[in-house]
N, C-alpha and C. Protein backbone atom coordinates (compact mmCIF):
# COMPACT_ATOMS: atom_id res chain seq x y z
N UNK A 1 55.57 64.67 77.69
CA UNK A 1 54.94 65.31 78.84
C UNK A 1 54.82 66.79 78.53
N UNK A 2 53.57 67.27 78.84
CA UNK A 2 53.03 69.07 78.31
C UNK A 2 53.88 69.65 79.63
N UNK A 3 53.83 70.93 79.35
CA UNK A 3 54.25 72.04 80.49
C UNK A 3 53.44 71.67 81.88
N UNK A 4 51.90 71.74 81.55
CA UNK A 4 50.90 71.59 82.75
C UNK A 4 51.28 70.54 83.49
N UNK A 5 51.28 69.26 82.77
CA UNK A 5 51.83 68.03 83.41
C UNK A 5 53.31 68.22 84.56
N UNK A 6 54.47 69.01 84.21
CA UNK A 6 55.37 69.46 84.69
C UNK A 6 55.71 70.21 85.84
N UNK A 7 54.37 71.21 85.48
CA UNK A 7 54.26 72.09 86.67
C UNK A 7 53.39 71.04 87.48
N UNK A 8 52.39 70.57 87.07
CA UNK A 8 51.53 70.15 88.55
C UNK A 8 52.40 68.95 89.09
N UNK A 9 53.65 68.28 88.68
CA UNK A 9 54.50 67.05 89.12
C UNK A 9 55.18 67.64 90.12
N UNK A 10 55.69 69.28 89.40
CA UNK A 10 56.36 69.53 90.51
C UNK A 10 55.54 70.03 91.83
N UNK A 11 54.69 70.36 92.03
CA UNK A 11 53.73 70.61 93.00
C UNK A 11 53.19 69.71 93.77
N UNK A 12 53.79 68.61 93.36
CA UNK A 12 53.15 67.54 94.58
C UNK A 12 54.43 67.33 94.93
N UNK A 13 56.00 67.96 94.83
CA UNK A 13 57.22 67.62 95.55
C UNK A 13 56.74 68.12 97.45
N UNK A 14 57.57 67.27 97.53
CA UNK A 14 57.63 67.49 99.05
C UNK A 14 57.76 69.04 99.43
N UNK A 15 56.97 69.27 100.32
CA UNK A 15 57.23 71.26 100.44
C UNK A 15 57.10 72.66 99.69
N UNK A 16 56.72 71.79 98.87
CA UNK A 16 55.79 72.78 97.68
C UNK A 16 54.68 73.06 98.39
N UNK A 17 54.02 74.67 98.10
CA UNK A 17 53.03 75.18 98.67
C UNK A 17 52.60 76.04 97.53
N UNK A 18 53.33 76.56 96.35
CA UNK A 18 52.64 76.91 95.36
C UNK A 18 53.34 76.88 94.03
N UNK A 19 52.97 76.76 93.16
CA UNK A 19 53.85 77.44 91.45
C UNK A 19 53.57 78.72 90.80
N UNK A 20 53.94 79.49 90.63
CA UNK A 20 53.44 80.69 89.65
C UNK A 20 53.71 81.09 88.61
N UNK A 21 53.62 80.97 87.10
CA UNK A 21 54.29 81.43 86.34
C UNK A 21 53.89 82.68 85.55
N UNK A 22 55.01 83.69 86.00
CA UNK A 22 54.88 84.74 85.48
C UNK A 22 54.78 85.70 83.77
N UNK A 23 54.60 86.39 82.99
CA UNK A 23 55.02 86.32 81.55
C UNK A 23 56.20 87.44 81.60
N UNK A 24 56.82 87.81 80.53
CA UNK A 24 57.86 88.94 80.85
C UNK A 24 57.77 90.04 81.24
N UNK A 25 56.43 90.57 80.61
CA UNK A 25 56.16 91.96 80.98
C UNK A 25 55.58 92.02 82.88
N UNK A 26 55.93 90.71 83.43
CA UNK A 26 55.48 90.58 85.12
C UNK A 26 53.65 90.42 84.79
N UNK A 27 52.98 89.66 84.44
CA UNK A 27 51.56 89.19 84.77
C UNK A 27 51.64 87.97 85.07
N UNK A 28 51.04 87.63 85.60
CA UNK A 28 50.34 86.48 86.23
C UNK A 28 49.92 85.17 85.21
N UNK A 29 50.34 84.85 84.75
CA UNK A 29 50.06 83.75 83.59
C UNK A 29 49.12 82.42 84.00
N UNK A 30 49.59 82.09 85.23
CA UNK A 30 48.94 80.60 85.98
C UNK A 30 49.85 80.13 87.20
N UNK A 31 48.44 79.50 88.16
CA UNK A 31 49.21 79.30 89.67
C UNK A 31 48.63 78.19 89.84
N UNK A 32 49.89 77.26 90.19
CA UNK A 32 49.42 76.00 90.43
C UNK A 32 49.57 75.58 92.15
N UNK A 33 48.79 74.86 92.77
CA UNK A 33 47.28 74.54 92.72
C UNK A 33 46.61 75.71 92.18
N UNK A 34 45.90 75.53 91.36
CA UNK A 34 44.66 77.08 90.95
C UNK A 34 43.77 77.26 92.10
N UNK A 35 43.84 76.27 93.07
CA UNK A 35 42.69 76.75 94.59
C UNK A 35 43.57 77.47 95.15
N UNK A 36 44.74 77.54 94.94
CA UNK A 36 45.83 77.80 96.35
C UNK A 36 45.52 79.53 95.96
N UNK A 37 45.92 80.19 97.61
CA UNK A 37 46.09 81.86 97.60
C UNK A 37 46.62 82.44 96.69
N UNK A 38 45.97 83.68 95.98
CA UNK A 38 46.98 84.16 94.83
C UNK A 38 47.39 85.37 95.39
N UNK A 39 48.47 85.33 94.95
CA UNK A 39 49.78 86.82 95.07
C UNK A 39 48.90 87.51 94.57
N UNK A 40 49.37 88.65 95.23
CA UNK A 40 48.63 90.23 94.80
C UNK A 40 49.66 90.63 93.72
N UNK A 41 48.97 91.84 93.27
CA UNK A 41 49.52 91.96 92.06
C UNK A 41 51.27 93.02 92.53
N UNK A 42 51.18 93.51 93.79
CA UNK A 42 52.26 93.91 93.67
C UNK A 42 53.56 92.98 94.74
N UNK A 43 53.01 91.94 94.86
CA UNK A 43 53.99 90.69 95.34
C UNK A 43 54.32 89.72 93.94
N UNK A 44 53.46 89.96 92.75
CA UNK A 44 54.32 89.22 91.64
C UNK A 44 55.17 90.30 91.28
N UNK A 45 54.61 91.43 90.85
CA UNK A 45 55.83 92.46 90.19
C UNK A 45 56.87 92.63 90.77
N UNK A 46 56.94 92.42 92.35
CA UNK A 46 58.30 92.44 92.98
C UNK A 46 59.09 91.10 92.83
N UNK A 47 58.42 89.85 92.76
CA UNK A 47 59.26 88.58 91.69
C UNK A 47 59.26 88.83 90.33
N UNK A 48 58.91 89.90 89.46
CA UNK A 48 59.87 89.60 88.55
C UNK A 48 60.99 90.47 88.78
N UNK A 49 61.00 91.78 89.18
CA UNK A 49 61.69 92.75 89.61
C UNK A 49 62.94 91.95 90.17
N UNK A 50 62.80 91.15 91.75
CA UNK A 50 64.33 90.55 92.17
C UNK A 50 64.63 89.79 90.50
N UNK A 51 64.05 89.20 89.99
CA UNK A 51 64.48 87.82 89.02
C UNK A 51 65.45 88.79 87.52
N UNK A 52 64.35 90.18 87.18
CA UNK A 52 65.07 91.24 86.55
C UNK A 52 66.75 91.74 87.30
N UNK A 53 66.16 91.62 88.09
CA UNK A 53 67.74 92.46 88.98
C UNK A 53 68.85 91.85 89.55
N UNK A 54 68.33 90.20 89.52
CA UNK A 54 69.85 88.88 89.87
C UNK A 54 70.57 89.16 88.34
N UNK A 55 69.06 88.92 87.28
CA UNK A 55 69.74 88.65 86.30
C UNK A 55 70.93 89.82 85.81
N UNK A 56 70.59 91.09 85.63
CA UNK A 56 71.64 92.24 85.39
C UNK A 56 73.00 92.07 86.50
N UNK A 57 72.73 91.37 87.78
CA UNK A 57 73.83 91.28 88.19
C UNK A 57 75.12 90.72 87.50
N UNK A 58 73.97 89.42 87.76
CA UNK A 58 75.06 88.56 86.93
C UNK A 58 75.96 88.90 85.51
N UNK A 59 75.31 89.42 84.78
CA UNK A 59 76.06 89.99 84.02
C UNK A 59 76.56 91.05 84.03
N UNK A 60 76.45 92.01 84.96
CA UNK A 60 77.01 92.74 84.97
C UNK A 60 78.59 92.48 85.40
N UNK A 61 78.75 91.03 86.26
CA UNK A 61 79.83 90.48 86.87
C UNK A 61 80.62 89.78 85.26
N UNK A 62 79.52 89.01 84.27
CA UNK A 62 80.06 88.70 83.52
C UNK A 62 78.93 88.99 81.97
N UNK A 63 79.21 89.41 81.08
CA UNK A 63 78.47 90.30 79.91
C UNK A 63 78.11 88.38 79.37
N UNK A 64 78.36 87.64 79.44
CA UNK A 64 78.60 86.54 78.54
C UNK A 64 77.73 85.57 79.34
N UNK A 65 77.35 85.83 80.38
CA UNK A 65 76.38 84.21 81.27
C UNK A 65 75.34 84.85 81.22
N UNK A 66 74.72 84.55 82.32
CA UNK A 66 73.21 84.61 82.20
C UNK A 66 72.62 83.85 83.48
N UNK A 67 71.31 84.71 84.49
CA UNK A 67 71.00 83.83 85.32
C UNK A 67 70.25 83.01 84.96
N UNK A 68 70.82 81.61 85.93
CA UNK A 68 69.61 80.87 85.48
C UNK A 68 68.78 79.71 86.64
N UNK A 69 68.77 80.13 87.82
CA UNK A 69 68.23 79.79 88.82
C UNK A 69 68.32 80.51 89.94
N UNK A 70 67.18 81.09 90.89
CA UNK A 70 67.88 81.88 92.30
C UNK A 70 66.95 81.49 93.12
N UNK A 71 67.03 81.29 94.25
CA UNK A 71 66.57 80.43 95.55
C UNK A 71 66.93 81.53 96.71
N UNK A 72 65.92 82.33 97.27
CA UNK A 72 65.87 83.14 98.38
C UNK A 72 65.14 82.11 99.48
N UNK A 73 65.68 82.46 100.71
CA UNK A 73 65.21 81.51 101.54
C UNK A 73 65.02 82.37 102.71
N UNK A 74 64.36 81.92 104.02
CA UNK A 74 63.48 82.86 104.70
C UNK A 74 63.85 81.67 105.60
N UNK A 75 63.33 82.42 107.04
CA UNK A 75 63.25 81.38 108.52
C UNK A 75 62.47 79.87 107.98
N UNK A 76 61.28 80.62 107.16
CA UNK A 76 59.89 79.43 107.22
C UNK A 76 59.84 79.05 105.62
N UNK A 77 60.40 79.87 104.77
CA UNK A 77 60.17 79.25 103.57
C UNK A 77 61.06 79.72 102.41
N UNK A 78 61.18 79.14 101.19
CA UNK A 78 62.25 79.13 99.92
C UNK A 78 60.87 79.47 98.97
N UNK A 79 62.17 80.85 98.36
CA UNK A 79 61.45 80.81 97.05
C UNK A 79 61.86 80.72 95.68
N UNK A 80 61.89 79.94 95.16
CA UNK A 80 62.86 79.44 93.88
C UNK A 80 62.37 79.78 92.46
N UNK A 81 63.37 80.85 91.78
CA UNK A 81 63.09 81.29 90.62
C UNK A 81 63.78 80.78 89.50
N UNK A 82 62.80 80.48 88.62
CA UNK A 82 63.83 80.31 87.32
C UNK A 82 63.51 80.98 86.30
N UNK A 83 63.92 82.01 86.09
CA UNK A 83 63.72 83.11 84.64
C UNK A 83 63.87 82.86 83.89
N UNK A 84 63.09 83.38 82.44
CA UNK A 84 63.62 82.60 81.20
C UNK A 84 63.06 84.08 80.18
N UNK A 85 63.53 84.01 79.20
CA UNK A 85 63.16 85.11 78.39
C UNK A 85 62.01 85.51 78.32
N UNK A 86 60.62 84.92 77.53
CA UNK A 86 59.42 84.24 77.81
C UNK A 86 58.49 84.80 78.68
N UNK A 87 59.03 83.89 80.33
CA UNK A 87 58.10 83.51 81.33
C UNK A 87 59.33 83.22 82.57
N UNK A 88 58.71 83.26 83.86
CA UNK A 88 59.78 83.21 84.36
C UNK A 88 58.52 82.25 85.82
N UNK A 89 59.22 80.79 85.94
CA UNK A 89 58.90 79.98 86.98
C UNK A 89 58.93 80.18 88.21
N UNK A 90 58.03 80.66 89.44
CA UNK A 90 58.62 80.62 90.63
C UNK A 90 57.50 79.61 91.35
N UNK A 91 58.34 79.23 92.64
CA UNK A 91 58.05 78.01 93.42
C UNK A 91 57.97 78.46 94.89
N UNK A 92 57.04 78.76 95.63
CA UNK A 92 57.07 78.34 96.98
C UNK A 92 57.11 77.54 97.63
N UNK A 93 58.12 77.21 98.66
CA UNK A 93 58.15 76.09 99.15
C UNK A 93 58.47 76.01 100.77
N UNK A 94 58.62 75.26 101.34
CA UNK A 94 58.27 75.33 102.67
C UNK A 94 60.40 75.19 102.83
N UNK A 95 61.16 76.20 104.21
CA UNK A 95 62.51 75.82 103.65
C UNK A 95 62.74 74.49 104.88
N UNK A 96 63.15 73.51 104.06
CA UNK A 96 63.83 72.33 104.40
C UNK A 96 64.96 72.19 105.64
N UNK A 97 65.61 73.75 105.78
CA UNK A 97 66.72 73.92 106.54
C UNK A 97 65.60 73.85 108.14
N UNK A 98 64.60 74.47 108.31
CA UNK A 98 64.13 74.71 109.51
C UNK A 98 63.75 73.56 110.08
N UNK A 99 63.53 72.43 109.50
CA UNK A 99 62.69 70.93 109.69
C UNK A 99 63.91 70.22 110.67
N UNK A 100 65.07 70.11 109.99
CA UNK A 100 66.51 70.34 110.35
C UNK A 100 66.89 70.67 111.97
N UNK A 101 66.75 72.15 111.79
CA UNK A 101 67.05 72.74 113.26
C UNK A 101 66.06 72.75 114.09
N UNK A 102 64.95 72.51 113.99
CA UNK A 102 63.88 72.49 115.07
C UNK A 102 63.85 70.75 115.59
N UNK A 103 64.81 69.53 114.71
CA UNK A 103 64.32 68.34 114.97
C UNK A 103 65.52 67.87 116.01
């Protein structure tokens, strides 16, 4: 299975509303659905920026790990990062907790 295949599998998960994958230097690489709204350019640079700045946490707590998943979540929606040297994955998604308390 290719990358593309991967990303668009995960985009038909339940509550997915978009994919974006970023490159290191923070551009815009590809957004899956490609119809869906695209981030402006200074709402990606601020995802790589948090994804830059978990990661220094973390090591700053420990010189030897490394982040490697972070999930901010909001009243109405989750946004799930996974950084990687490379490229760094993020996911919009609708948050699961509100479906919950409103039912």
């Amino acid at each position: 299975m290719d990358c593309y295949e991967i990303m668009k599998r995960i985009t038909t998960h339940r509550g997915v509303k978009q994919l974006v994958v970023i490159n290191k230097d923070g551009l815009l690489l590809k957004t899956f659905p490609a119809e869906s709204d695209e981030l402006d350019e200074s709402q990606i640079q601020s995802l790589h920026e948090l994804a830059g700045a978990a990661r220094r946490m973390v090591r700053d707590v420990d010189p030897t790990d490394d982040l490697m998943f972070l999930r901010v979540c909001s009243k109405t929606d989750e946004i799930l990062v996974s950084p990687d040297m490379a490229f760094t994955v993020v996911v919009f998604q609708e948050n699961h907790d509100k479906h919950a308390a409103t039912a």
